[in-house]
Every structure is written in structure tokens, then in C-alpha cells.
N, C-alpha and C. Protein backbone atom coordinates (compact mmCIF):
# COMPACT_ATOMS: atom_id res chain seq x y z
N UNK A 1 28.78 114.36 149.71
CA UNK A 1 28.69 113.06 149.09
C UNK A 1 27.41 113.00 148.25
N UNK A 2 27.59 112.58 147.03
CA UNK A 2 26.42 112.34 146.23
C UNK A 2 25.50 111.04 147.00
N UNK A 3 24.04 111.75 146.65
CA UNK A 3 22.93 110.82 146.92
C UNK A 3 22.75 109.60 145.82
N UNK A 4 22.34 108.33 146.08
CA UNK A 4 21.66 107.52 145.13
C UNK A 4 22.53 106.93 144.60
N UNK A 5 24.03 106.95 144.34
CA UNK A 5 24.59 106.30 143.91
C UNK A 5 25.61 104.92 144.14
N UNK A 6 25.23 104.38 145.44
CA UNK A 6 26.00 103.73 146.09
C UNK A 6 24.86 102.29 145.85
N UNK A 7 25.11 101.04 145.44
CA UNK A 7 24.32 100.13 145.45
C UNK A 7 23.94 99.61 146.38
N UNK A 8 22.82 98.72 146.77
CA UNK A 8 21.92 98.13 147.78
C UNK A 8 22.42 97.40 148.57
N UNK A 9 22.97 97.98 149.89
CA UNK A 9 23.94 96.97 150.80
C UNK A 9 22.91 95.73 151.72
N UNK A 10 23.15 94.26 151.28
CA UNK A 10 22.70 93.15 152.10
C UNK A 10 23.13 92.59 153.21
N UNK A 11 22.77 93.33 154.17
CA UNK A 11 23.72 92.86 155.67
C UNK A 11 23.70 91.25 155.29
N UNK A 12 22.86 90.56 155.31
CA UNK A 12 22.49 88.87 155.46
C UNK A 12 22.12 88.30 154.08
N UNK A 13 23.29 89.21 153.35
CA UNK A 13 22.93 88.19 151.64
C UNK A 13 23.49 86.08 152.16
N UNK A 14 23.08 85.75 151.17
CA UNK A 14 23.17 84.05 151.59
C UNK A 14 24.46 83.99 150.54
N UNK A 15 25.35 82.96 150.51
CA UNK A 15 26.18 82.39 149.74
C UNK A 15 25.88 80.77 149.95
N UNK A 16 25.59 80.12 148.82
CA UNK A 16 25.17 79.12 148.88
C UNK A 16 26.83 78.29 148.00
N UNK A 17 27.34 77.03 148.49
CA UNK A 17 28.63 76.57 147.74
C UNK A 17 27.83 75.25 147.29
N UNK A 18 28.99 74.80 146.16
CA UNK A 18 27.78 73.48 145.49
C UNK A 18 27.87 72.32 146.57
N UNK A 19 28.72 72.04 147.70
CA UNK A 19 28.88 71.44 148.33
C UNK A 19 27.21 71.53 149.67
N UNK A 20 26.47 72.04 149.17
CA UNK A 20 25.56 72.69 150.20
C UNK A 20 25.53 73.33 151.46
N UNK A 21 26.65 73.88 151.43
CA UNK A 21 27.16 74.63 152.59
C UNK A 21 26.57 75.86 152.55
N UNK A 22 25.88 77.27 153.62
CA UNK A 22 25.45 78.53 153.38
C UNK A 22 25.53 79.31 154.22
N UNK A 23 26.70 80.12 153.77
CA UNK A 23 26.88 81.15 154.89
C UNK A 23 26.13 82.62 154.90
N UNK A 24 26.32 83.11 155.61
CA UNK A 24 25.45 84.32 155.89
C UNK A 24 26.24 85.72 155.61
N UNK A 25 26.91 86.61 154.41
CA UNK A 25 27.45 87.84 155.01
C UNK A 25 26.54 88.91 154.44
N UNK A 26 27.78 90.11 154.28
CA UNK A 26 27.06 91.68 153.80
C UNK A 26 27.45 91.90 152.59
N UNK A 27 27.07 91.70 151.65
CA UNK A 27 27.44 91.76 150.20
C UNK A 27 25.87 92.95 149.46
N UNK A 28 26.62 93.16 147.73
CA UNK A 28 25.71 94.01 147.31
C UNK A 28 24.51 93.17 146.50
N UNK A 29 24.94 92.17 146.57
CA UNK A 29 24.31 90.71 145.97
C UNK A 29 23.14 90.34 147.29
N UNK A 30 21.96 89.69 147.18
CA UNK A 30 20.98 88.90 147.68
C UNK A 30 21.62 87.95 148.29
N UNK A 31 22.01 86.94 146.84
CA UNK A 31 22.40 85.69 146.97
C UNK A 31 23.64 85.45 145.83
N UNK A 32 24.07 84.48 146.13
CA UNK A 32 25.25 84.48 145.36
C UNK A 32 25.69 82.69 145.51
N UNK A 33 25.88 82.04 144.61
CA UNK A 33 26.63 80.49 144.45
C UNK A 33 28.05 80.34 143.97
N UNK A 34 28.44 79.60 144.65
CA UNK A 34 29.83 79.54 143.95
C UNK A 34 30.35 78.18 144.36
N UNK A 35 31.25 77.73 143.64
CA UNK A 35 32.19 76.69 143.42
C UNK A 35 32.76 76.04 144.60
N UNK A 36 33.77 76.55 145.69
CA UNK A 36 34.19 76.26 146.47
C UNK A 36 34.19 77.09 147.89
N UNK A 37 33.80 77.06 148.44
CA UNK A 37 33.69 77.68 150.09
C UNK A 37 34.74 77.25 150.92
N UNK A 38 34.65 77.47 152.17
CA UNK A 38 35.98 77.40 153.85
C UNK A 38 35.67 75.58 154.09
N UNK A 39 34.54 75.44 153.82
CA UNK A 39 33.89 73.81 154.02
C UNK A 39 34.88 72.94 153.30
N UNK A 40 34.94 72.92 151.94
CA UNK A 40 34.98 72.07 150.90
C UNK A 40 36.91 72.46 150.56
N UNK A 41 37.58 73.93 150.46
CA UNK A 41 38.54 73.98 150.34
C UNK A 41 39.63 73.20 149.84
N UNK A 42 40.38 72.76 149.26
CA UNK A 42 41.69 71.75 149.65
C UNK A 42 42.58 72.66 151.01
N UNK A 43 43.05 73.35 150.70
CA UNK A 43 43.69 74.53 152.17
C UNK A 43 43.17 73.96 153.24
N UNK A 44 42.19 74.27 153.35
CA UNK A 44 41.37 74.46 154.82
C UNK A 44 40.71 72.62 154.70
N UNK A 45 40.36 71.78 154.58
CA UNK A 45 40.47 70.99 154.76
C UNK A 45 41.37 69.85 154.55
N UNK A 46 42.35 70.00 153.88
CA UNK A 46 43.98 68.88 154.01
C UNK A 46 43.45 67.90 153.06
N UNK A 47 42.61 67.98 152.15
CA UNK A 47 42.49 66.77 150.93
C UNK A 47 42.28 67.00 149.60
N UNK A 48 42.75 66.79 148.70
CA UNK A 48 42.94 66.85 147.47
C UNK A 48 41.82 66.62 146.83
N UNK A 49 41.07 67.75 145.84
CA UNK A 49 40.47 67.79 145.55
C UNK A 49 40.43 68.15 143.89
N UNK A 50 40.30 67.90 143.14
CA UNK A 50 40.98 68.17 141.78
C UNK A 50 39.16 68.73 140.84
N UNK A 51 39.22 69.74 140.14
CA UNK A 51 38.10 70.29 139.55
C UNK A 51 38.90 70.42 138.31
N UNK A 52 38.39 69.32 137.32
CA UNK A 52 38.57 69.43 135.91
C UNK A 52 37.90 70.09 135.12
N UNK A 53 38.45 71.17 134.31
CA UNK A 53 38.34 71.45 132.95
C UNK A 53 38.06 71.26 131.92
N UNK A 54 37.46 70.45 130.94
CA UNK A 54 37.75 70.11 129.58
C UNK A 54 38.90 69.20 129.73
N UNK A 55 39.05 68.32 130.81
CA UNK A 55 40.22 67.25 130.49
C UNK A 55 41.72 67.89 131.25
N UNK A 56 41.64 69.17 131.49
CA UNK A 56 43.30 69.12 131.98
C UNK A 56 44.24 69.10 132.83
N UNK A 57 43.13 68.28 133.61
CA UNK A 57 43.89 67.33 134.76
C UNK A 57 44.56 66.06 133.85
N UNK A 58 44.00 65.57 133.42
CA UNK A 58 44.43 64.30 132.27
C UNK A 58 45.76 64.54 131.75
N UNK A 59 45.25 65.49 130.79
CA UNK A 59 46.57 66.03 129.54
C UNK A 59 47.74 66.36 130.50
N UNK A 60 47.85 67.43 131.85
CA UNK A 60 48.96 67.73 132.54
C UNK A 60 49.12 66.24 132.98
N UNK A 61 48.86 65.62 133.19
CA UNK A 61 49.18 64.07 133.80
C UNK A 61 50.03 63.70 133.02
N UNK A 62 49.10 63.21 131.64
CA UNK A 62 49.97 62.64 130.28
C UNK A 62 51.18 63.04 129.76
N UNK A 63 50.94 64.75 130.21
CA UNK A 63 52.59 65.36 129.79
C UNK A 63 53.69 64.77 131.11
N UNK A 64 53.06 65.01 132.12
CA UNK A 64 54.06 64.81 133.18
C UNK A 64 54.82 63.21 133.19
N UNK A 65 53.98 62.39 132.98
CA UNK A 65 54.20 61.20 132.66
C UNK A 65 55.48 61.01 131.37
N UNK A 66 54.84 61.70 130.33
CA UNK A 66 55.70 61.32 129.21
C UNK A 66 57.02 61.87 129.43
N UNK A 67 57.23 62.93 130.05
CA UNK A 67 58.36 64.02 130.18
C UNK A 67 59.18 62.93 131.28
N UNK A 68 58.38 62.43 132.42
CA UNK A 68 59.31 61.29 133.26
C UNK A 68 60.22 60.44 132.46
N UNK A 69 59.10 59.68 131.64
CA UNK A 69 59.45 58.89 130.88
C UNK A 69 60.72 58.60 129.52
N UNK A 70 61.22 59.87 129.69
CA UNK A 70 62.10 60.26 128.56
C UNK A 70 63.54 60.48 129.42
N UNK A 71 64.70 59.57 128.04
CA UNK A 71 66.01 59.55 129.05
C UNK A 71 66.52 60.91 128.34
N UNK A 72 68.17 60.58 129.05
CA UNK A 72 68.84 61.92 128.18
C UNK A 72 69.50 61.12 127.30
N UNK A 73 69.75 61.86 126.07
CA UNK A 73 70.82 61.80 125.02
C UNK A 73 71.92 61.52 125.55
N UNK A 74 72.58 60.80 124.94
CA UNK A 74 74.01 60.07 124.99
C UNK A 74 74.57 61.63 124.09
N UNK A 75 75.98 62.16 124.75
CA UNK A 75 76.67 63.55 123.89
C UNK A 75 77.28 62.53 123.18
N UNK A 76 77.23 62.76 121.93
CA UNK A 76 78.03 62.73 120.83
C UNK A 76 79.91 62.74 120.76
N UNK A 77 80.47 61.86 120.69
CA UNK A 77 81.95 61.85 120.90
C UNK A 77 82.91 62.93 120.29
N UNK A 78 83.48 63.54 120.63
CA UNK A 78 84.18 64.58 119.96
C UNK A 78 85.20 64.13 119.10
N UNK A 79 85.38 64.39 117.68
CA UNK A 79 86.27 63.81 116.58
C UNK A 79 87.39 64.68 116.91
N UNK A 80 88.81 63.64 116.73
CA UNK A 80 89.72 64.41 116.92
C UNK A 80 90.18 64.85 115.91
């Protein structure tokens, strides 16, 4: 096995979630932040949690809405 080439293993790197939650694992990272953790989840905690985009929670709304909102066409009578 080659020497030196394997990166710096952190038994007790930190993961910090924006929710201020911080767990402890073995990563090649120190530290590391991220978005959603086991804490904050929708899965693992049973509540709806919605993280918008640039709006597209909205816009999928607005489409879903408008698309409800629309009947069907009457078919056209067949000429005899």
C-alpha cells in the first residue's frame, strides 16, 4: 500500500446543523455545517418543513392551484 496518500482521518470532527444541533463523528473534514440534521428532519421528526428556493415553493403552489382550477372541454359534437 502506498504511503501518504490517504487524507487526515477525524475520529471527533464536529457537524454543526443551522438548527444548532452538533454531533460528533469520523469524517476527513474538522468541521463541517450543513442545512438539515436527524434533529430538524421532516422524516424523523413528522412536521413539515418547507426550505425555499428563489420562490419555488410559491410558483409550484400557483401552478398547482391554477391546474385545479381549470375544467375540461366540452367534446365537440360530431357532424353527421
Amino acid at each position: 500500500m502506498k504511503q501518504d496518500i490517504h487524507p487526515q482521518y477525524f475520529p471527533k470532527a464536529q457537524i454543526i446543523c443551522s438548527c444548532g444541533k452538533t454531533h460528533e463523528i469520523g469524517s476527513t473534514k474538522e468541521k463541517m455545517e450543513v442545512e438539515i440534521c436527524s434533529n430538524c428532519h421532516p422524516f424523523f421528526t413528522g412536521q413539515e418543513k418547507l426550505i425555499d428556493t428563489a420562490g419555488r415553493v410559491e410558483k409550484f403552489k400557483a401552478r398547482q392551484a391554477k391546474a385545479a382550477g381549470t375544467t375540461k372541454t366540452k367534446a365537440k359534437p360530431k357532424k353527421k
